[in-house]
Protein backbone atom coordinates (compact mmCIF):
# COMPACT_ATOMS: atom_id res chain seq x y z
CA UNK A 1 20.22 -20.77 -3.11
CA UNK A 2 22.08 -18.34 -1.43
CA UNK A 3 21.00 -15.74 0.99
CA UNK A 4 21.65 -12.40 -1.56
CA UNK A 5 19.83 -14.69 -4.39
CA UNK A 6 16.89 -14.99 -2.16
CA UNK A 7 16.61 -11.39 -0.43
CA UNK A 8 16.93 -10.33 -4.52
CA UNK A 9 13.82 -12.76 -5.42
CA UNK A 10 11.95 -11.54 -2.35
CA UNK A 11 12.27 -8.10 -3.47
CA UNK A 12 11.54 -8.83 -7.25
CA UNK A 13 8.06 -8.98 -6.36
CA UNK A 14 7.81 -5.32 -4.24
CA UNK A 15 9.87 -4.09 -7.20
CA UNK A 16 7.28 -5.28 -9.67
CA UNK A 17 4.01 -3.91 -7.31
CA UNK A 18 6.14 -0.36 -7.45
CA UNK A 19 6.08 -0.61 -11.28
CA UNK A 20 2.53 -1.69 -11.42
CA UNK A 21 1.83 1.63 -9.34
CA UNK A 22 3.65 3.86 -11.98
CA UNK A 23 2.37 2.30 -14.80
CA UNK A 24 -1.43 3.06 -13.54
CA UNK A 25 -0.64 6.46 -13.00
CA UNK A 26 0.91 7.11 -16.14
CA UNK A 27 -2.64 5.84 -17.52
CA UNK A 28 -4.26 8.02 -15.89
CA UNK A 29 -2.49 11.06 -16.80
CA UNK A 30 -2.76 9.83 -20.68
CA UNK A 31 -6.59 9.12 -20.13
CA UNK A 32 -6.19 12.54 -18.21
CA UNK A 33 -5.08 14.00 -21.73
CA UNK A 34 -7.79 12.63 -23.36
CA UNK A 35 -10.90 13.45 -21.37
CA UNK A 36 -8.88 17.29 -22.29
CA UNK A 37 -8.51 17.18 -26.10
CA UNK A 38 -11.95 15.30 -26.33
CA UNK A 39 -13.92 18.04 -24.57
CA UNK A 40 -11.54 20.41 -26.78
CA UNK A 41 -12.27 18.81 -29.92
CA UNK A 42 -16.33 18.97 -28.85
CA UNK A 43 -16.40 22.69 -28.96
CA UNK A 44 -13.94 23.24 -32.36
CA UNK A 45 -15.14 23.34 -35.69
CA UNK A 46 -14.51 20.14 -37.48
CA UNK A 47 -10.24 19.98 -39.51
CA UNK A 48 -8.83 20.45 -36.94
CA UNK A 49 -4.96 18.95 -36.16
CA UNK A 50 -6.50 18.08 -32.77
CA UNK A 51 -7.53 14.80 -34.16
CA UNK A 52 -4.25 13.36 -34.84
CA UNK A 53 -2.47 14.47 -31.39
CA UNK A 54 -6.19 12.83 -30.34
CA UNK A 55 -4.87 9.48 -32.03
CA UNK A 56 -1.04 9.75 -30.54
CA UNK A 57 -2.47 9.66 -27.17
CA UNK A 58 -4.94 6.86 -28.00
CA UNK A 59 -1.88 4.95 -28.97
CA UNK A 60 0.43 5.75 -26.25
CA UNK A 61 -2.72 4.98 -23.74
CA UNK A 62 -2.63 1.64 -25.55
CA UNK A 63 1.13 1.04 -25.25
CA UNK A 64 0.91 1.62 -21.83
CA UNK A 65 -2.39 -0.62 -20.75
CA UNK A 66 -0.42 -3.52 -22.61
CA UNK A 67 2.37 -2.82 -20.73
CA UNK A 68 0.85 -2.65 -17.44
CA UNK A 69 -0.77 -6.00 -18.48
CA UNK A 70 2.10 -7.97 -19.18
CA UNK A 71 3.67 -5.99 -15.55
CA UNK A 72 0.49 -7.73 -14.00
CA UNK A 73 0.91 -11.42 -15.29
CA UNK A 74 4.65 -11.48 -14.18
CA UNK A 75 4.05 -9.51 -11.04
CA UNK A 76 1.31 -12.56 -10.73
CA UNK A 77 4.30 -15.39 -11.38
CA UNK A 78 6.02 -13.92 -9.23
CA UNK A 79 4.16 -13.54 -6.60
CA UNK A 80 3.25 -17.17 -7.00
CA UNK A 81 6.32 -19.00 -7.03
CA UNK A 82 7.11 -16.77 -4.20
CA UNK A 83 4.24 -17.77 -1.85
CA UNK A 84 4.74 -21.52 -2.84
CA UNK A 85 8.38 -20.60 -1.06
CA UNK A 86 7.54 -18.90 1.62
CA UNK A 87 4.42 -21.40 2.92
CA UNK A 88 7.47 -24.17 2.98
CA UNK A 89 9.49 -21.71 5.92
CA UNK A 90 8.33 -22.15 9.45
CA UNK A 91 6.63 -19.81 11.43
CA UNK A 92 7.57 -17.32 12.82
CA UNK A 93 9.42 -16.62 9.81
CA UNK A 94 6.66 -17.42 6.94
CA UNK A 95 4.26 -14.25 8.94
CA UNK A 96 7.42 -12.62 8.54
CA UNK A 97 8.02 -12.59 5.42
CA UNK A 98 4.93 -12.35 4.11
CA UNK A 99 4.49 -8.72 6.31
CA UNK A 100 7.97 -7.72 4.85
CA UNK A 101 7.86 -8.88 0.87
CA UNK A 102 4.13 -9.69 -0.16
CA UNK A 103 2.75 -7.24 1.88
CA UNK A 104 5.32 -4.91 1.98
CA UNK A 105 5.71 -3.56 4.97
CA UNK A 106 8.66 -1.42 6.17
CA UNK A 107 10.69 -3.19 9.07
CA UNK A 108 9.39 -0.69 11.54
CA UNK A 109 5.92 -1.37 10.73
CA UNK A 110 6.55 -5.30 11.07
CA UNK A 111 8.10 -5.20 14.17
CA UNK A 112 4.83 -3.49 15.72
CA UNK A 113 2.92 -5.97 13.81
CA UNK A 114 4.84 -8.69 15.65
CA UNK A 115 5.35 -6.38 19.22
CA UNK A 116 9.05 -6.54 19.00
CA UNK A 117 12.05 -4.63 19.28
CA UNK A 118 13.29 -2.75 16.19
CA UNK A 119 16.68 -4.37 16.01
CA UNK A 120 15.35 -8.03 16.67
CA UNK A 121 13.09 -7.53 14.10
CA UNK A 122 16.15 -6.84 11.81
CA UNK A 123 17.16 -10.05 12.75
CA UNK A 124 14.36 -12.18 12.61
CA UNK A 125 14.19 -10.88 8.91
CA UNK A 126 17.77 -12.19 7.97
CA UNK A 127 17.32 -15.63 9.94
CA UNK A 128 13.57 -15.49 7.88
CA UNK A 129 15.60 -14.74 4.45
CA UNK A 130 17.77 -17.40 5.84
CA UNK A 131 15.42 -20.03 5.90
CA UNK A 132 13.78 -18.93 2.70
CA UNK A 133 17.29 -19.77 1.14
CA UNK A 134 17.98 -23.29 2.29
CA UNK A 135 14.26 -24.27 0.56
């Protein structure tokens, strides 16, 4: 594998966990919308439209639980086949990337994590991506 193959499959994974994050907060605004129209609908006489923008939502709150579920499994493959990767590399450079792509820390916050210079963390991380490749 080559080293822009790797860093790409090492940031599949953060990409996913970003998606994830959107994905829950779209459910909540939906289940947001419905906690509204269902106290609406408590206090209106019964015929009301109400009930079918009530059903919309219930169906687009639906959509969007599947979707973060199937988000979840592959964000859960991926995070697997990842970590079987990255426990092959040799420390220094598993911690490393572990702080950097499961955990996802920025590179400042990994190179206080480790005590080191900014810039030679830098490094480190390409030499860690490095080694993640050759596996």
């Amino acid at each position: 594998m080559i080293e822009k193959d790797a860093k790409k499959e090492l940031y599949s994974y953060l990409h996913s966990k970003k998606l994830e994050e959107r994905k829950l907060e779209q459910i909540e605004e939906q289940k947001a919308k419905l906690t509204k129209i269902t106290s609406i609908l408590s206090d209106m006489p019964k015929g009301t439209t109400d009930h079918d923008k009530m059903s919309k939502n219930i169906a687009i709150l639906l959509d969007l639980i599947s979707e973060h579920i199937k988000i979840m499994t592959e964000e859960e493959e991926n995070l697997i086949r990842i970590t079987k990767k990255i426990n092959q590399v040799e420390q220094p450079y598993r911690n490393i990337l572990e702080l950097r792509f499961v955990k996802g820390m920025k590179v400042e916050e990994v190179s206080v994590e480790l005590d080191r210079d900014y810039r030679y963390t830098k490094k480190l991380i390409k030499k860690s991506i490095k080694k993640y490749a050759e596996i």
